[in-house]
N, C-alpha and C. Protein backbone atom coordinates (compact mmCIF):
# COMPACT_ATOMS: atom_id res chain seq x y z
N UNK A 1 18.18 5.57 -11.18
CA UNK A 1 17.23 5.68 -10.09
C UNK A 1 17.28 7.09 -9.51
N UNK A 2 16.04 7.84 -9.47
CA UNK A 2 16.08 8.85 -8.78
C UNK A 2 15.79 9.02 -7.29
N UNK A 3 16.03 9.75 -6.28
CA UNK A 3 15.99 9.83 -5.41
C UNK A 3 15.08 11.49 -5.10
N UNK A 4 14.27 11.11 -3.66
CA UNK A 4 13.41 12.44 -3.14
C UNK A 4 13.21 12.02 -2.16
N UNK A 5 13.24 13.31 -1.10
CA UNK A 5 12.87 13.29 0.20
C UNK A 5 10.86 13.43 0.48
N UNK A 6 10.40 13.05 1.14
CA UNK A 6 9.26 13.11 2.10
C UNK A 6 9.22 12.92 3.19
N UNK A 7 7.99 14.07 3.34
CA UNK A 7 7.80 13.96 5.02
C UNK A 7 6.69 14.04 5.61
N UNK A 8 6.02 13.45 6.76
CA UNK A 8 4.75 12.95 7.05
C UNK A 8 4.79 14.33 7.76
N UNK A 9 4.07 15.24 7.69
CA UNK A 9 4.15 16.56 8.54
C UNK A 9 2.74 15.64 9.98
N UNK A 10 3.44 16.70 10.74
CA UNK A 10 3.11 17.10 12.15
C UNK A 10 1.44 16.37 12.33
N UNK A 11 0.76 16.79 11.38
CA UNK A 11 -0.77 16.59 11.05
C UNK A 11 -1.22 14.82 10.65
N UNK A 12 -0.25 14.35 10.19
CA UNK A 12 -0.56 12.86 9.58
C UNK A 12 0.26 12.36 10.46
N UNK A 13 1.18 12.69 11.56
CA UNK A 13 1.80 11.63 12.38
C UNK A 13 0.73 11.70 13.70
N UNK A 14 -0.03 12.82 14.32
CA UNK A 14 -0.94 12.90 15.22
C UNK A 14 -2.00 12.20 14.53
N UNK A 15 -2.35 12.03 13.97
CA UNK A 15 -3.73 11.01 13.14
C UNK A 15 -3.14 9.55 12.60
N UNK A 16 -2.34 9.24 13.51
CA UNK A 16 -1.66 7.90 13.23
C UNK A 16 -1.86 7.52 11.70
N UNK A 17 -1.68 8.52 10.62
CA UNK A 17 -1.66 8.05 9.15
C UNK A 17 0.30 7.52 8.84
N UNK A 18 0.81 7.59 9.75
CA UNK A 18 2.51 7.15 8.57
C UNK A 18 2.15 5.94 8.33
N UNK A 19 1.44 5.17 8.41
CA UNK A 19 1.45 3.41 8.14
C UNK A 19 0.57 3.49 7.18
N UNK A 20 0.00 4.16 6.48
CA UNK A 20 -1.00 4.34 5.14
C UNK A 20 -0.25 5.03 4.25
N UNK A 21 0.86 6.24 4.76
CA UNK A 21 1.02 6.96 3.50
C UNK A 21 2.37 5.72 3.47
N UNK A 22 3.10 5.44 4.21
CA UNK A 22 4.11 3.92 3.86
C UNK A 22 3.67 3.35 3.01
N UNK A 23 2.31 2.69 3.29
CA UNK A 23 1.70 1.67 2.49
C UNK A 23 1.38 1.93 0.60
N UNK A 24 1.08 3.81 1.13
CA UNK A 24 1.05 3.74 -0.46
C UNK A 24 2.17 3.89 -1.30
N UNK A 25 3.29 4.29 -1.02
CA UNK A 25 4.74 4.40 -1.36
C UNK A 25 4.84 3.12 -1.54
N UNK A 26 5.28 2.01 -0.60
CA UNK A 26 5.50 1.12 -0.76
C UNK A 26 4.73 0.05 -2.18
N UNK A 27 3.18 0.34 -1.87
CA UNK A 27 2.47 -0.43 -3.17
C UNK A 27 2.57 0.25 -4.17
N UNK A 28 3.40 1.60 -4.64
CA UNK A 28 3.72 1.93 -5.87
C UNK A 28 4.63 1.85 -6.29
N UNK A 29 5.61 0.88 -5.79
CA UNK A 29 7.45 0.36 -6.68
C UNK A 29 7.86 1.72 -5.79
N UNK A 30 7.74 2.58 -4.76
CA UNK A 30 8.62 3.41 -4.37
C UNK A 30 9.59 2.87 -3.08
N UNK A 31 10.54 2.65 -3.40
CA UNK A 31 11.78 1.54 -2.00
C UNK A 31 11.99 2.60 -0.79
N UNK A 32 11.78 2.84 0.44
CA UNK A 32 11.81 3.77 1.42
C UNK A 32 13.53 3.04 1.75
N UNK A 33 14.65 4.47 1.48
CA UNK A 33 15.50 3.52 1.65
C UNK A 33 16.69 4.38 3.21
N UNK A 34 15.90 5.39 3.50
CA UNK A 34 16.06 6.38 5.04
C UNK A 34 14.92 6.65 5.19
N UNK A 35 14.43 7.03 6.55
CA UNK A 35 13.26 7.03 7.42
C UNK A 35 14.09 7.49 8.98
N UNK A 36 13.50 8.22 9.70
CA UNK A 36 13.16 8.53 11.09
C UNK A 36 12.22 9.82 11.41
N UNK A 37 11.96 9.58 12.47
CA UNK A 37 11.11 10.72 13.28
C UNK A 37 11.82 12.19 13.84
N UNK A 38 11.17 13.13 13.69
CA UNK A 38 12.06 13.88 14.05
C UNK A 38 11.12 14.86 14.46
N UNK A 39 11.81 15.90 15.44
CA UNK A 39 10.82 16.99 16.04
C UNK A 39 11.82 18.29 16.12
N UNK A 40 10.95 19.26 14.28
CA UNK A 40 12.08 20.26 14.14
C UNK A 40 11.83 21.45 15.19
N UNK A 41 12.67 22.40 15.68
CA UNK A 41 12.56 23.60 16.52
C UNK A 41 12.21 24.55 15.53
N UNK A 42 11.67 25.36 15.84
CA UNK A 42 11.37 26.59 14.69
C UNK A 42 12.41 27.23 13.98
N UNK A 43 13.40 27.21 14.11
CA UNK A 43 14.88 27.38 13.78
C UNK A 43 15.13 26.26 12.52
N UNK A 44 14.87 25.61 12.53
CA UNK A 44 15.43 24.15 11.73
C UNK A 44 13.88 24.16 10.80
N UNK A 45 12.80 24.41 11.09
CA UNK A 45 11.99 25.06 9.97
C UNK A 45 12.26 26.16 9.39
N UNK A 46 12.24 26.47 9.72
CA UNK A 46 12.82 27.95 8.67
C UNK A 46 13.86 27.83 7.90
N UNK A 47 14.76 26.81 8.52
CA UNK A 47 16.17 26.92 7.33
C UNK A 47 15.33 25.69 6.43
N UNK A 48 14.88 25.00 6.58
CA UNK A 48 13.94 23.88 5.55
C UNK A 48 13.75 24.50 4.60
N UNK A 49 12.65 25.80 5.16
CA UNK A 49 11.55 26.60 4.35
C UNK A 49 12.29 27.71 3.73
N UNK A 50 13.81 28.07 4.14
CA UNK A 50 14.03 29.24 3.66
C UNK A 50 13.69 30.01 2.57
N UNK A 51 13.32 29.04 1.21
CA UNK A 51 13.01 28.97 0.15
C UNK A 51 11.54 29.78 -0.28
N UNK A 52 11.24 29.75 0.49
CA UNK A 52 9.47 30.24 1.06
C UNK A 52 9.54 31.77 1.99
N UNK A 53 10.79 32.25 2.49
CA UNK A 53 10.75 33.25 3.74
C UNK A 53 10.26 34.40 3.59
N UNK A 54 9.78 34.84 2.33
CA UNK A 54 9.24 35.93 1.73
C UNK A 54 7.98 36.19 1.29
N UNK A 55 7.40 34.63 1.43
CA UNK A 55 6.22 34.43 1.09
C UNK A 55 5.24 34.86 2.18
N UNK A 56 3.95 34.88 2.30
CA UNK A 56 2.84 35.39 3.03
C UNK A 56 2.79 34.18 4.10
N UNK A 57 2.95 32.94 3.86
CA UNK A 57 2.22 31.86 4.59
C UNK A 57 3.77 31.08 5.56
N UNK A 58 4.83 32.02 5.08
CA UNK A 58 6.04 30.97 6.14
C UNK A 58 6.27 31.11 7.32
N UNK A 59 6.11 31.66 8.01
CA UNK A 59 5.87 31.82 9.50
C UNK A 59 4.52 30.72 10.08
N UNK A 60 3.28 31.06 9.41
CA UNK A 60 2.56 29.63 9.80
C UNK A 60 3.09 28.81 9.31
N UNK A 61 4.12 28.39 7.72
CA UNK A 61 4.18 26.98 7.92
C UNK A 61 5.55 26.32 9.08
N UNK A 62 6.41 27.51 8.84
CA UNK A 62 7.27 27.01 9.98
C UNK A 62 6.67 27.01 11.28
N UNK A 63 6.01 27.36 12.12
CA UNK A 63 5.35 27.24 13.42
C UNK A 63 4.46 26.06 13.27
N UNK A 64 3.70 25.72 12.17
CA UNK A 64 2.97 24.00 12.23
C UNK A 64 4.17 23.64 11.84
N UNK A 65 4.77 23.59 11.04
CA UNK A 65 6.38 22.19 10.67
C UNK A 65 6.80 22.00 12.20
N UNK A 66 7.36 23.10 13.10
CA UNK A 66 7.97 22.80 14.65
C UNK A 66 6.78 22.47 15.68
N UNK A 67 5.56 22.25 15.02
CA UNK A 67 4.43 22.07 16.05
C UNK A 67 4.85 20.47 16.60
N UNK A 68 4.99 19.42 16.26
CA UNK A 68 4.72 18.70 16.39
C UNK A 68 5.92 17.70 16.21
N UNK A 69 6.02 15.75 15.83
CA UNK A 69 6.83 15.07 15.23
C UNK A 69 6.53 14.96 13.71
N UNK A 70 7.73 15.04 13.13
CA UNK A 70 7.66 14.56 11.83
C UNK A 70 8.02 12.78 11.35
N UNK A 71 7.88 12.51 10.00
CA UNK A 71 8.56 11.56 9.47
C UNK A 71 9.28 11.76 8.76
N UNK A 72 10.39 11.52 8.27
CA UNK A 72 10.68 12.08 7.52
C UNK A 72 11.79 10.85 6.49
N UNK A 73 11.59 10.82 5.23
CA UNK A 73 12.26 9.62 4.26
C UNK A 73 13.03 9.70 3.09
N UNK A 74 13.59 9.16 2.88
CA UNK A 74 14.18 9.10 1.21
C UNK A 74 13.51 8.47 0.28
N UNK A 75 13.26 8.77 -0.52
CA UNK A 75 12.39 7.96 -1.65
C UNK A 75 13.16 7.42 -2.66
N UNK A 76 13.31 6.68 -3.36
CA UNK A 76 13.91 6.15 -4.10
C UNK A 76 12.86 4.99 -5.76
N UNK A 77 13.33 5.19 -6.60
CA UNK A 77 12.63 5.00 -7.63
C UNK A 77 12.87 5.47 -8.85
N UNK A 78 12.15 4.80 -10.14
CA UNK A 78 12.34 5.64 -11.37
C UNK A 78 10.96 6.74 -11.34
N UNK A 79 11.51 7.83 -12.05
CA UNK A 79 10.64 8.84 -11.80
C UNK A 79 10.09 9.45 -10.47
N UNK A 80 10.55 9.08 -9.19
CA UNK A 80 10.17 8.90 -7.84
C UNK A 80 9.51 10.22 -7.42
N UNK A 81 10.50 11.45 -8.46
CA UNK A 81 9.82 12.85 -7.81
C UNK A 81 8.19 12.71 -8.16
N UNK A 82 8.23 12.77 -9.60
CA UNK A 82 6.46 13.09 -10.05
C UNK A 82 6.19 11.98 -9.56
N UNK A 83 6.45 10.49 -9.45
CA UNK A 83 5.51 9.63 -8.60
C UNK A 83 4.81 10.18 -7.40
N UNK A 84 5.97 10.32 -6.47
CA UNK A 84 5.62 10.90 -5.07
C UNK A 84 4.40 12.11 -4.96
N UNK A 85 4.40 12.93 -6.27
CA UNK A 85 4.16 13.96 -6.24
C UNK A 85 2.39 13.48 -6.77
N UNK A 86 2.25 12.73 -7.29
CA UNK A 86 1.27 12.73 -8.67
C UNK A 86 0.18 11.82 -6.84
N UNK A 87 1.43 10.88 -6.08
CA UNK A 87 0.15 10.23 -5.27
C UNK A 87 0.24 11.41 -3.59
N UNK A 88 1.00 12.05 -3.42
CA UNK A 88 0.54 13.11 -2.55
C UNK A 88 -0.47 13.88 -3.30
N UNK A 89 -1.11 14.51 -4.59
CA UNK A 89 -1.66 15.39 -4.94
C UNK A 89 -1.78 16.91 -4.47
N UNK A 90 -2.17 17.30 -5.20
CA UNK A 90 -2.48 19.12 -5.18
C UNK A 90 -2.41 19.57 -3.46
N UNK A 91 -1.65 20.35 -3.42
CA UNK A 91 -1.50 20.98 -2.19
C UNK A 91 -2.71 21.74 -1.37
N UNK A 92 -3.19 22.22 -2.40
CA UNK A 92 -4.74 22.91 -2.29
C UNK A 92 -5.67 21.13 -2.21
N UNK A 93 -5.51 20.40 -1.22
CA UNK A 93 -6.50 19.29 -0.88
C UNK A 93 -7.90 19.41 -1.55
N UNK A 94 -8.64 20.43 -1.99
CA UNK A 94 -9.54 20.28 -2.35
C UNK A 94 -9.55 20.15 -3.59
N UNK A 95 -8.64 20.38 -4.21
CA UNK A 95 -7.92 20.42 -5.59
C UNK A 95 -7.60 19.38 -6.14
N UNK A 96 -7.18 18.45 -5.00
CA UNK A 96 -6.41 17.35 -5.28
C UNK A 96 -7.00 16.02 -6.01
N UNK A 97 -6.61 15.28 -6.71
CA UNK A 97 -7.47 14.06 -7.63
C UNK A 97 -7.89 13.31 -6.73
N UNK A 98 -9.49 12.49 -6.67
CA UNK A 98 -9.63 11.30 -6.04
C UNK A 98 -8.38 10.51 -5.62
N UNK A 99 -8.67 9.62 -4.54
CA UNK A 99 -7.59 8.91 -4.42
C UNK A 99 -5.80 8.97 -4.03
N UNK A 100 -5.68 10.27 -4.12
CA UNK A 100 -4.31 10.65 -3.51
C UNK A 100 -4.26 11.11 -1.66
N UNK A 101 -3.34 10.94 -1.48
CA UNK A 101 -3.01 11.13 0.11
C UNK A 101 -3.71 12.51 0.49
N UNK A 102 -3.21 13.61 -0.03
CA UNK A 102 -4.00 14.88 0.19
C UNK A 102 -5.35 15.20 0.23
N UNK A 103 -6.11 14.38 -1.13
CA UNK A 103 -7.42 14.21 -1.14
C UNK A 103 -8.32 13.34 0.47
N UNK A 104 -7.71 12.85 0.51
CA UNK A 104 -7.88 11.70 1.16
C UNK A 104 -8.29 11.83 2.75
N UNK A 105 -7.06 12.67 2.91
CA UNK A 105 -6.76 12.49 4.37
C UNK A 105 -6.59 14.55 5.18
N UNK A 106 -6.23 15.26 3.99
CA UNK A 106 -5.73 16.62 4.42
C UNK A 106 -6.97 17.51 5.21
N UNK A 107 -6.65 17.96 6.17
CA UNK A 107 -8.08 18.87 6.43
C UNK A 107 -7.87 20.30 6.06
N UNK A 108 -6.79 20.64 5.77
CA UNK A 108 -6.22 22.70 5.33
C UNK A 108 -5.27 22.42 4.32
N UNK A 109 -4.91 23.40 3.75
CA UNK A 109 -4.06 23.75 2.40
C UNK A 109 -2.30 23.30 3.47
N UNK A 110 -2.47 23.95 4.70
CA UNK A 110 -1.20 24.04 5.35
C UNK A 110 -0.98 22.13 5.77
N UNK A 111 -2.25 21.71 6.33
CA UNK A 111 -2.03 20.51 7.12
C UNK A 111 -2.53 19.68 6.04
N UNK A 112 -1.69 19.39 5.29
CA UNK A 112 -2.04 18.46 4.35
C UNK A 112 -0.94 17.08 4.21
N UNK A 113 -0.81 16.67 5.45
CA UNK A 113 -0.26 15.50 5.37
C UNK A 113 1.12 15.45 5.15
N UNK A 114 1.67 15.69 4.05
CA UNK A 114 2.91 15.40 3.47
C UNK A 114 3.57 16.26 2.53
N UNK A 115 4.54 16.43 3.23
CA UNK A 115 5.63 17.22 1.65
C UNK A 115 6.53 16.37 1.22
N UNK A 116 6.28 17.00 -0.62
CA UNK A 116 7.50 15.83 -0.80
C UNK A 116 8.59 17.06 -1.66
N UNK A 117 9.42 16.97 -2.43
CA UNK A 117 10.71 17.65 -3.04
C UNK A 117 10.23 17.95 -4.72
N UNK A 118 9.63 18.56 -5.21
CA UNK A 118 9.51 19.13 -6.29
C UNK A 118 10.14 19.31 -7.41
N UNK A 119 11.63 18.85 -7.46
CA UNK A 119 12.93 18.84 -8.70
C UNK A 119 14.01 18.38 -8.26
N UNK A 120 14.70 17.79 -8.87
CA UNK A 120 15.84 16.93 -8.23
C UNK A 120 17.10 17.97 -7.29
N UNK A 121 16.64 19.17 -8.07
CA UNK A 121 17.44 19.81 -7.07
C UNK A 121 17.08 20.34 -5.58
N UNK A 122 15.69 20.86 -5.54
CA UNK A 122 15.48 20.59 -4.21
C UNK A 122 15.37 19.17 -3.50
N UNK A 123 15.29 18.06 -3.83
CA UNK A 123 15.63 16.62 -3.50
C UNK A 123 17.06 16.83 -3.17
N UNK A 124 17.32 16.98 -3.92
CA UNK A 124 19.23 16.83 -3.07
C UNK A 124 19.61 17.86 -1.75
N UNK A 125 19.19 19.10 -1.78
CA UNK A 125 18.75 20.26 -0.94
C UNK A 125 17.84 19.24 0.52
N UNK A 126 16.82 19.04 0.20
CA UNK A 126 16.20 18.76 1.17
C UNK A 126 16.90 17.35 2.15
N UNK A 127 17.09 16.49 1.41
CA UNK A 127 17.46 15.05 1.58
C UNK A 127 18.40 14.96 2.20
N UNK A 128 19.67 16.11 1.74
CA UNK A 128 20.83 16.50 3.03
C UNK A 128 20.21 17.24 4.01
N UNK A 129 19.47 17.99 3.73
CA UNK A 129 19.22 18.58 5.11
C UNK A 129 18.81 17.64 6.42
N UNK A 130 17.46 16.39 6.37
CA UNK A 130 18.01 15.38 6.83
C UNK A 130 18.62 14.46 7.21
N UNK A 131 19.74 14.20 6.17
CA UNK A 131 19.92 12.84 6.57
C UNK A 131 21.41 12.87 5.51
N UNK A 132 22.36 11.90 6.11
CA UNK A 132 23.67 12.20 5.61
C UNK A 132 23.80 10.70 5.18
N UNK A 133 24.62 10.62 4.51
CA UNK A 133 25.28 9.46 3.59
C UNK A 133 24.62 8.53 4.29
N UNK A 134 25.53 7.94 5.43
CA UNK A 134 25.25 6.85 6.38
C UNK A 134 24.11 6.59 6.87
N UNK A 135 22.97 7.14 6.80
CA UNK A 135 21.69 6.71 7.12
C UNK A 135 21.08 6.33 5.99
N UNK A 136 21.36 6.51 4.84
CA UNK A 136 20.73 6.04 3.35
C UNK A 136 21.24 4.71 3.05
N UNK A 137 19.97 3.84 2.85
CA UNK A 137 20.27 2.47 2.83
C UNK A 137 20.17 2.72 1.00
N UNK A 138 21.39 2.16 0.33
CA UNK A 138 20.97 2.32 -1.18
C UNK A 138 21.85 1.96 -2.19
């Protein structure tokens, strides 16, 4: 069973979407097995994003990541990363396939609902950064 973190960014918890993107995790065999809310400081985005600090766009995304509350989960499943990944879709929302969360629901490339963990190694990276042994039901 693999394991990946997601997170309902700032944008899909103000549009009361966490009970849809749940729903679709849940109706695809994905087991939510940690979950809470959380509201990062711009400090605690940036060490998220560090990965990104060089890039053109990390300063806006860390200032929307600390805008607001997050969700934030463990995913759990076979194949769970590209699952997660295949039903969030293309980051570029307009890009994204019919039918995925991004398509769906995203209004900007930045506010697009949800991030999820891209390779098992940022999954393990990210997943501690939330959340420690004892909160993982598994």
């Amino acid at each position: 069973m693999e394991r990946t973190l997601s997170i309902i960014k700032p944008d899909g918890v103000a549009r009361g979407l966490t009970g849809e993107v749940i729903k679709r995790f849940e109706s695809n065999n994905i087991k939510i097995i940690a979950m809470k809310m959380i509201s990062m400081n711009l400090a605690q985005a940036e060490g998220f994003y560090a990965v990104h600090k060089k890039r053109p766009f990390f300063s806006s995304l860390t200032e929307f990541m600390s805008s607001g509350p997050c969700v934030t989960m463990v995913l759990e499943g076979e194949n769970v990363i590209a699952k997660n990944r295949e039903l969030m879709g293309a980051t570029d929302y307009r890009e994204a396939k019919e039918g995925t969360i991004r398509r769906d629901f995203a209004t900007d490339i930045e506010k697009n609902i949800v991030h999820g963990s891209d390779s098992p190694e940022s999954a393990s990276f990210e997943t501690g950064y939330f959340f420690n042994s004892f909160e993982i039901v598994g």
